[in-house]
N, C-alpha and C. Protein backbone atom coordinates (compact mmCIF):
# COMPACT_ATOMS: atom_id res chain seq x y z
N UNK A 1 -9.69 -6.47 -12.46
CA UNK A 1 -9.89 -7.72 -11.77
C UNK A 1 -9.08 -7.84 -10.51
N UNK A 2 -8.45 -6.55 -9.81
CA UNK A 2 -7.91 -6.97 -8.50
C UNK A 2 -8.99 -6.16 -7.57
N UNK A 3 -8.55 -7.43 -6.26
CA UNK A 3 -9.12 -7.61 -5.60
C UNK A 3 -9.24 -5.61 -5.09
N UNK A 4 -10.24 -4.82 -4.71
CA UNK A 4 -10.29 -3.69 -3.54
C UNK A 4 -10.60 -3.72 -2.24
N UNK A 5 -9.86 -2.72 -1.29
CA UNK A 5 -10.36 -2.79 -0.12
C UNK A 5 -10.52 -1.37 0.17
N UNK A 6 -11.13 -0.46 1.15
CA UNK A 6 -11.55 0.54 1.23
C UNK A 6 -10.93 0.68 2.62
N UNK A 7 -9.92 2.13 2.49
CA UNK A 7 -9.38 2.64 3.89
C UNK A 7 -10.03 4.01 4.39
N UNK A 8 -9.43 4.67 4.82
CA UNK A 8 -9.77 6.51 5.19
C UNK A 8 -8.10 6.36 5.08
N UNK A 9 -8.37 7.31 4.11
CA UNK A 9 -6.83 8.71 3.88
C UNK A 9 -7.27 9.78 4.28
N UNK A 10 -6.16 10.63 4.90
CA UNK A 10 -4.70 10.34 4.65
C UNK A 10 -4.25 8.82 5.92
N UNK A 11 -3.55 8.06 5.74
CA UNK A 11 -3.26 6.61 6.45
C UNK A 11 -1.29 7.15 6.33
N UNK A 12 -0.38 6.06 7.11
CA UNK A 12 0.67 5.83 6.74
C UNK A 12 0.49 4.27 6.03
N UNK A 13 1.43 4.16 5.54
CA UNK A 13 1.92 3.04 4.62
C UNK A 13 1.75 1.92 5.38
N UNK A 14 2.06 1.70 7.06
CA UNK A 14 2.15 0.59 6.91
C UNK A 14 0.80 0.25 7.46
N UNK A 15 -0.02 0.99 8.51
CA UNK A 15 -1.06 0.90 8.38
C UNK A 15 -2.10 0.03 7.01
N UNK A 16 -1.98 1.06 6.08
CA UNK A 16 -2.71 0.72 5.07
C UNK A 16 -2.33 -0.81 4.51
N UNK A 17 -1.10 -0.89 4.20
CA UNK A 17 -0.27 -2.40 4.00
C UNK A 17 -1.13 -3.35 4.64
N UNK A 18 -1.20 -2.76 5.85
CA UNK A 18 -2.11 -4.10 6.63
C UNK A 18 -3.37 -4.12 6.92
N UNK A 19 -3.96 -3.05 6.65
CA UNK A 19 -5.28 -3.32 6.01
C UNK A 19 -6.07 -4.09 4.84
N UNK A 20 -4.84 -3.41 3.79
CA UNK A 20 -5.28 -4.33 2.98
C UNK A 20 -5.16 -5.79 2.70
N UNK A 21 -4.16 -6.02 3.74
CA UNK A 21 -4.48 -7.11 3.90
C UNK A 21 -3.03 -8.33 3.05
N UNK A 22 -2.09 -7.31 2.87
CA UNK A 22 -0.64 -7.81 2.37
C UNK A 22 -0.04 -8.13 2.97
N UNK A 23 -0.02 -8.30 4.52
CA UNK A 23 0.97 -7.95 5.46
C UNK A 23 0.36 -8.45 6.86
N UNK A 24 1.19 -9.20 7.57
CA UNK A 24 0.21 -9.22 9.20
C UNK A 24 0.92 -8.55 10.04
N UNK A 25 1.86 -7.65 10.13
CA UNK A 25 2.34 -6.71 10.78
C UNK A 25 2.75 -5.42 10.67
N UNK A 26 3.39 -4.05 11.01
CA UNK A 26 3.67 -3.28 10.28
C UNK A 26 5.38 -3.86 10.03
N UNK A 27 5.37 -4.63 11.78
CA UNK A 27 7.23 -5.09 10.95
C UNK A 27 7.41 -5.68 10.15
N UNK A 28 6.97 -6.59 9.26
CA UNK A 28 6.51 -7.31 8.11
C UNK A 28 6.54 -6.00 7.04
N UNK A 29 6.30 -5.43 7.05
CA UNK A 29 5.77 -4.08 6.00
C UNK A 29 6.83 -3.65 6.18
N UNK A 30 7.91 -2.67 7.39
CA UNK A 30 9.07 -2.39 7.17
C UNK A 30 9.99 -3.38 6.50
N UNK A 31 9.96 -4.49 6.75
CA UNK A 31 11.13 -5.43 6.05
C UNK A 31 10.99 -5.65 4.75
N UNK A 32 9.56 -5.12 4.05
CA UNK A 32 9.46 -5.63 3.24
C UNK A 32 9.81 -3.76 2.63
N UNK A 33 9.84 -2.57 3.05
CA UNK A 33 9.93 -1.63 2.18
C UNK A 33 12.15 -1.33 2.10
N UNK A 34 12.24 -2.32 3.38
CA UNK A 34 13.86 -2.41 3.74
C UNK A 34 14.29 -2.98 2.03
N UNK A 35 13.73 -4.23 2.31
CA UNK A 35 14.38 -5.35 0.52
C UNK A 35 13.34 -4.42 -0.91
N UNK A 36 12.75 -4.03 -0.89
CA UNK A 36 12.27 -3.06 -1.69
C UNK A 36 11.25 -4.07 -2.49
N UNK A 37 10.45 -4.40 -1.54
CA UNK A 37 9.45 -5.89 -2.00
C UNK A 37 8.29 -4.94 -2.63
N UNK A 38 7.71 -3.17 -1.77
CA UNK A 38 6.41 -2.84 -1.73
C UNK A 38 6.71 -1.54 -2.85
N UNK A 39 5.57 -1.70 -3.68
CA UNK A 39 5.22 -0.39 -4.97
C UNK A 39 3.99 -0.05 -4.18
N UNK A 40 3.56 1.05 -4.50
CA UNK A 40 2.51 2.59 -4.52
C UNK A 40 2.37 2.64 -5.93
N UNK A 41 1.42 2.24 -6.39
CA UNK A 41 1.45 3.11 -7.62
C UNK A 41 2.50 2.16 -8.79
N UNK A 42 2.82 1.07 -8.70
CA UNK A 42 4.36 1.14 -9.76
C UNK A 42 5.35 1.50 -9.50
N UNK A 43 5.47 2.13 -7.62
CA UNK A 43 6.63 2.96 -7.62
C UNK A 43 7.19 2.30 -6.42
N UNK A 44 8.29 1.94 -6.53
CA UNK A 44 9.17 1.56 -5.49
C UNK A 44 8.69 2.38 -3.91
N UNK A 45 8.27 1.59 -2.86
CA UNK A 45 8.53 2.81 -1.72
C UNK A 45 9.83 2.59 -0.91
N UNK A 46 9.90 3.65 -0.36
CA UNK A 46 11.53 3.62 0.31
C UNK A 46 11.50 4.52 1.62
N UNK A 47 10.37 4.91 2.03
CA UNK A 47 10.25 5.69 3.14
C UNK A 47 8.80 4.44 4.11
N UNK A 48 9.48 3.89 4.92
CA UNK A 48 8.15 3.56 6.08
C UNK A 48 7.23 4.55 6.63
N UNK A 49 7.85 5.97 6.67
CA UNK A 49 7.24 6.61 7.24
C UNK A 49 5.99 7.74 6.21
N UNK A 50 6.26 7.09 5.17
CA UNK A 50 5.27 7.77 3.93
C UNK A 50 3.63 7.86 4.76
N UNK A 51 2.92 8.88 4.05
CA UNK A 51 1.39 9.17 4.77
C UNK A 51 0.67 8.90 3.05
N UNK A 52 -0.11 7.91 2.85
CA UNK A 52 -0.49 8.05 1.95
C UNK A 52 -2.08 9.15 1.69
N UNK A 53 -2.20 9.96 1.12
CA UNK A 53 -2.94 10.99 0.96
C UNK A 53 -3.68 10.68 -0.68
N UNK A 54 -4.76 11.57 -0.50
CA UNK A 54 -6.18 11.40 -1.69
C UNK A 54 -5.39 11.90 -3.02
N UNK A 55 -4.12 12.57 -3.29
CA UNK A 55 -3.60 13.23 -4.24
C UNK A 55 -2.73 11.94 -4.75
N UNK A 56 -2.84 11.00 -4.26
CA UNK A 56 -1.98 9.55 -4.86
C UNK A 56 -2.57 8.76 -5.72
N UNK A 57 -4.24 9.17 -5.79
CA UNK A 57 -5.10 8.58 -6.29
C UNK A 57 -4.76 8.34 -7.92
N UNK A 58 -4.98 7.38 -8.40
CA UNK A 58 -5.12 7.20 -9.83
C UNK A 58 -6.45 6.26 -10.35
N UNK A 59 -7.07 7.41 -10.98
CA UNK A 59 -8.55 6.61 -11.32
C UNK A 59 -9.30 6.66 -10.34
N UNK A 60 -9.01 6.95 -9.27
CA UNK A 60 -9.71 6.46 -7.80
C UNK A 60 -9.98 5.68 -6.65
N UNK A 61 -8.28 5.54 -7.11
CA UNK A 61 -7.71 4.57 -5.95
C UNK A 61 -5.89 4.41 -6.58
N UNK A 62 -6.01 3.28 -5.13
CA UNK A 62 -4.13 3.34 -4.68
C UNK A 62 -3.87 1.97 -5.23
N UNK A 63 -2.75 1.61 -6.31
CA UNK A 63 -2.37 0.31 -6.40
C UNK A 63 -1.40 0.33 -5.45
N UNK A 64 -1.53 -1.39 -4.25
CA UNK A 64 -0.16 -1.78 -3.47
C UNK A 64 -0.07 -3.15 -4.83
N UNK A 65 1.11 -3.12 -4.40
CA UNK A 65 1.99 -4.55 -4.91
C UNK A 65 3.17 -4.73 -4.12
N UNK A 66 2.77 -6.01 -3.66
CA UNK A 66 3.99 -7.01 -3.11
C UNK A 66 4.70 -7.62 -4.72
N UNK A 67 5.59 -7.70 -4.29
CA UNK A 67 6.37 -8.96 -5.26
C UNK A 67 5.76 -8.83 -6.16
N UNK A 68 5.38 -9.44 -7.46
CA UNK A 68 5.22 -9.85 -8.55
C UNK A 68 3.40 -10.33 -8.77
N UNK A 69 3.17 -11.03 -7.73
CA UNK A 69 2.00 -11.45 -7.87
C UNK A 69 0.89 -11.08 -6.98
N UNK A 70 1.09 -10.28 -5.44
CA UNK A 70 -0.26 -9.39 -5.03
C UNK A 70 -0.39 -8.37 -5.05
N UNK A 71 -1.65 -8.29 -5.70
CA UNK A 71 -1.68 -6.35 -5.76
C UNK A 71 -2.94 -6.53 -5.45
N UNK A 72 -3.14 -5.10 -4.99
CA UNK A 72 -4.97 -4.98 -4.15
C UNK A 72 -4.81 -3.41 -4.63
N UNK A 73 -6.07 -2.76 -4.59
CA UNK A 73 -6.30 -1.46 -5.21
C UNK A 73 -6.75 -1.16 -3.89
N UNK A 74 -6.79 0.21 -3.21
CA UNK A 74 -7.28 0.69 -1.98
C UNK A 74 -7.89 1.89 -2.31
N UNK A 75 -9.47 1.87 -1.78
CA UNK A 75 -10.36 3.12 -2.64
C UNK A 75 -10.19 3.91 -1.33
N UNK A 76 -10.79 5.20 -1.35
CA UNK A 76 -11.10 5.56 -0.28
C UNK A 76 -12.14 5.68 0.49
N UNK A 77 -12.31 5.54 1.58
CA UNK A 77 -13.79 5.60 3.00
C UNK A 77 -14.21 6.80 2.55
């Protein structure tokens, strides 16, 4: 039941962040991987400069999560 949006990988992080639509900037997206607001997957990110790639896939697609309560699944183009 979460919401998807469809990118082209390989993307960087913050790109994708703001595609999907979590974020209205990429500086917004750095501050938020600075306080450790953004998961990949369940997984803490800690690099801005991450490339997210088709081998991240689970099931067939990318979970983001902000905080506690948005998460969006990102399939691929």
């Amino acid at each position: 039941g979460l919401p998807t949006v469809t990118a082209a990988l390989p993307d960087g992080i913050l790109n994708l962040v703001v595609t999907a639509g979590l974020a209205a900037s990429n500086s917004e997206v750095r501050k938020l991987i600075a306080n450790n607001g953004l998961k990949l997957n369940d997984a803490p990110v800690t690099d801005a400069k991450l490339v997210v790639t088709p081998d991240m896939l689970v099931d067939g697609a990318i979970k983001l999560s902000l905080g506690r309560k948005k998460h969006v699944l990102v399939k691929p183009a």
